[in-house]
C-alpha atoms as a PDB file:
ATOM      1  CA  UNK A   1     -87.761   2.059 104.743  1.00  0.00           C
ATOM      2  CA  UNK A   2     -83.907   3.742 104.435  1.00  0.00           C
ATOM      3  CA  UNK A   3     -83.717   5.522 101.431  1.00  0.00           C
ATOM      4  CA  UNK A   4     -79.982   4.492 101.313  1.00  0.00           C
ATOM      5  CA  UNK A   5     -78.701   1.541 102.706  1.00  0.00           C
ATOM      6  CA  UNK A   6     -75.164   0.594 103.998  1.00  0.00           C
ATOM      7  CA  UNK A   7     -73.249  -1.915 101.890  1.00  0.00           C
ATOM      8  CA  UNK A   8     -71.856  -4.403 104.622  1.00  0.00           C
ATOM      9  CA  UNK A   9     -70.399  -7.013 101.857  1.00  0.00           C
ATOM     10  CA  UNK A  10     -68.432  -6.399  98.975  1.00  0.00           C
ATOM     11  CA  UNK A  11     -68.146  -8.318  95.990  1.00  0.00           C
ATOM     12  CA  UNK A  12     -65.569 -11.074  95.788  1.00  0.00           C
ATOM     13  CA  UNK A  13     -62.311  -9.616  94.797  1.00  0.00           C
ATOM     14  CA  UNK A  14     -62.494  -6.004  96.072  1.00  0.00           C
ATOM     15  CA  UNK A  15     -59.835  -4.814  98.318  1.00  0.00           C
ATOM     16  CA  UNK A  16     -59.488  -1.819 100.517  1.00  0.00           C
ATOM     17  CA  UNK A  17     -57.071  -0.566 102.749  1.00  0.00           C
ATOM     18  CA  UNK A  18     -58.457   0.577 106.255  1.00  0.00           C
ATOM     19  CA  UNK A  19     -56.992   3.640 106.994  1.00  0.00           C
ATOM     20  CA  UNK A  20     -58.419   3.392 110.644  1.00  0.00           C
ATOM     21  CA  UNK A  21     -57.320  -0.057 111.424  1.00  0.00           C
ATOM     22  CA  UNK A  22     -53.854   0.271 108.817  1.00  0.00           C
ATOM     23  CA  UNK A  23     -54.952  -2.871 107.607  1.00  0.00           C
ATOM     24  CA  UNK A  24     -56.231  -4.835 104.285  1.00  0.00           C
ATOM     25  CA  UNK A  25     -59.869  -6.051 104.085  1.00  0.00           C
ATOM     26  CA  UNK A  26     -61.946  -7.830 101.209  1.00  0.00           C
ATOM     27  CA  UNK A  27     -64.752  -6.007 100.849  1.00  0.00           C
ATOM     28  CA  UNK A  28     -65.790  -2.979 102.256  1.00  0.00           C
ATOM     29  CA  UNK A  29     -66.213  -3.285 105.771  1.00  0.00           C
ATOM     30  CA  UNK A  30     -65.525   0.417 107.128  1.00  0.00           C
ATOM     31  CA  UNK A  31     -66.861   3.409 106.217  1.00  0.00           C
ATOM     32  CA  UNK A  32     -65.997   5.205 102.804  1.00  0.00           C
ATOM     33  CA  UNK A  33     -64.671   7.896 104.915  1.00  0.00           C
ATOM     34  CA  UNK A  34     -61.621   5.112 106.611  1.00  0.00           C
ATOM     35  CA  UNK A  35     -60.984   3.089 103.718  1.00  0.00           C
ATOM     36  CA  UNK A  36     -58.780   3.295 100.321  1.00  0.00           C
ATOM     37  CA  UNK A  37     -59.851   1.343  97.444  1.00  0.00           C
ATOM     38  CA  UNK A  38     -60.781  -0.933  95.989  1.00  0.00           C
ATOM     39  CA  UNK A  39     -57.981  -2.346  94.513  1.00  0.00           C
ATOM     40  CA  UNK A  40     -57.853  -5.693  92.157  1.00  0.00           C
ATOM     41  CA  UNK A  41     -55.567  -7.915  94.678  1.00  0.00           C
ATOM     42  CA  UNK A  42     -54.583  -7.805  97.856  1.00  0.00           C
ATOM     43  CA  UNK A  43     -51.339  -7.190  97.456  1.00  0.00           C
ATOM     44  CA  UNK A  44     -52.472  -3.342  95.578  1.00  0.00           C
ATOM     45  CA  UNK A  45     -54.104  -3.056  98.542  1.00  0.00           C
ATOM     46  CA  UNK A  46     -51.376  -3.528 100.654  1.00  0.00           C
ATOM     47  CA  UNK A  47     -48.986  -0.618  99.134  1.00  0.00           C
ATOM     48  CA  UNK A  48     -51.904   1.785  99.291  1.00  0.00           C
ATOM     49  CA  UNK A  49     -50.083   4.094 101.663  1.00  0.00           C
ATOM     50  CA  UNK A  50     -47.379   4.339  99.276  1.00  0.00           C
ATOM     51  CA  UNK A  51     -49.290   4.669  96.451  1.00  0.00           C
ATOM     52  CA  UNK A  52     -50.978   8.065  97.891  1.00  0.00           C
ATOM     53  CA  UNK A  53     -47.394   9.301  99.030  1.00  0.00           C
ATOM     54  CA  UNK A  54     -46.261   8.960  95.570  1.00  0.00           C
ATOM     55  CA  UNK A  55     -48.881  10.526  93.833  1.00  0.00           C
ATOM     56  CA  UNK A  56     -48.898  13.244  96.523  1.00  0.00           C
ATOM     57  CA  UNK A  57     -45.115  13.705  95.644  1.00  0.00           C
ATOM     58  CA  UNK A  58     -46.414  14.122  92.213  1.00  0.00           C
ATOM     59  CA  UNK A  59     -49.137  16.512  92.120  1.00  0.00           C
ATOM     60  CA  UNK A  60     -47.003  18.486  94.834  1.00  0.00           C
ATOM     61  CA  UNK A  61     -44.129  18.737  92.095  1.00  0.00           C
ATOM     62  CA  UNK A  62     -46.501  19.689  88.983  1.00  0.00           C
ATOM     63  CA  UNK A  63     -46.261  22.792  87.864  1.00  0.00           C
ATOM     64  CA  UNK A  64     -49.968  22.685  86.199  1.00  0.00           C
ATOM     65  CA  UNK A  65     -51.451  22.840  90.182  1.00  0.00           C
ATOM     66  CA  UNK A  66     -49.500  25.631  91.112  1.00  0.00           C
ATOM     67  CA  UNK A  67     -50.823  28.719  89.803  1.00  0.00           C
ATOM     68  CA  UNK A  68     -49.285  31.813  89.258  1.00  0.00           C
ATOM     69  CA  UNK A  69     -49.860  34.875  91.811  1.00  0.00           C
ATOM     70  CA  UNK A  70     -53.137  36.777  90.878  1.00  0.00           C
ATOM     71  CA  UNK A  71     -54.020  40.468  91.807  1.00  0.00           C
ATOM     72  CA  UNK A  72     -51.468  42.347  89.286  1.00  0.00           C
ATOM     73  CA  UNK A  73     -49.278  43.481  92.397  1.00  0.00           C
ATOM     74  CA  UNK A  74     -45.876  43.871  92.277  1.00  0.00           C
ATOM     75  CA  UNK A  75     -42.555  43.752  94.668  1.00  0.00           C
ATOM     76  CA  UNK A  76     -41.126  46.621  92.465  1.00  0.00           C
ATOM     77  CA  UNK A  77     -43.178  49.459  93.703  1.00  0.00           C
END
């Protein structure tokens, strides 16, 4: 007996974008590993791509994930 076993169906209403195929499924039918989601509708599903651009955009912009040079070094010696 598996101790874990693989989901092959998702629930009704659960969308993921494949990231190995580029395309949107119901359900989870790839691997975590290949797949975005889910998402509420299809069409959320659909923009996935652009969703993670955007917030990569984002957290590449914030200036709380950019931390400050450590080691108390200093150009001025």
């Amino acid at each position: 007996m598996a101790l874990f076993k693989k989901r092959t169906a998702g629930k009704p209403g659960e969308w993921y974008y494949c990231l190995e195929h580029k395309k949107v499924e119901e359900g989870p039918d790839c691997p975590g590993k290949d797949r975005f989601g889910p998402y509420a509708s299809r069409e959320e599903a659909r923009h996935a791509m652009e969703t993670a651009a955007e917030r990569n955009l984002q957290w590449e912009n914030d200036p709380r994930w950019h931390d400050a040079p450590s080691g108390g070094t200093t150009d001025e010696d």
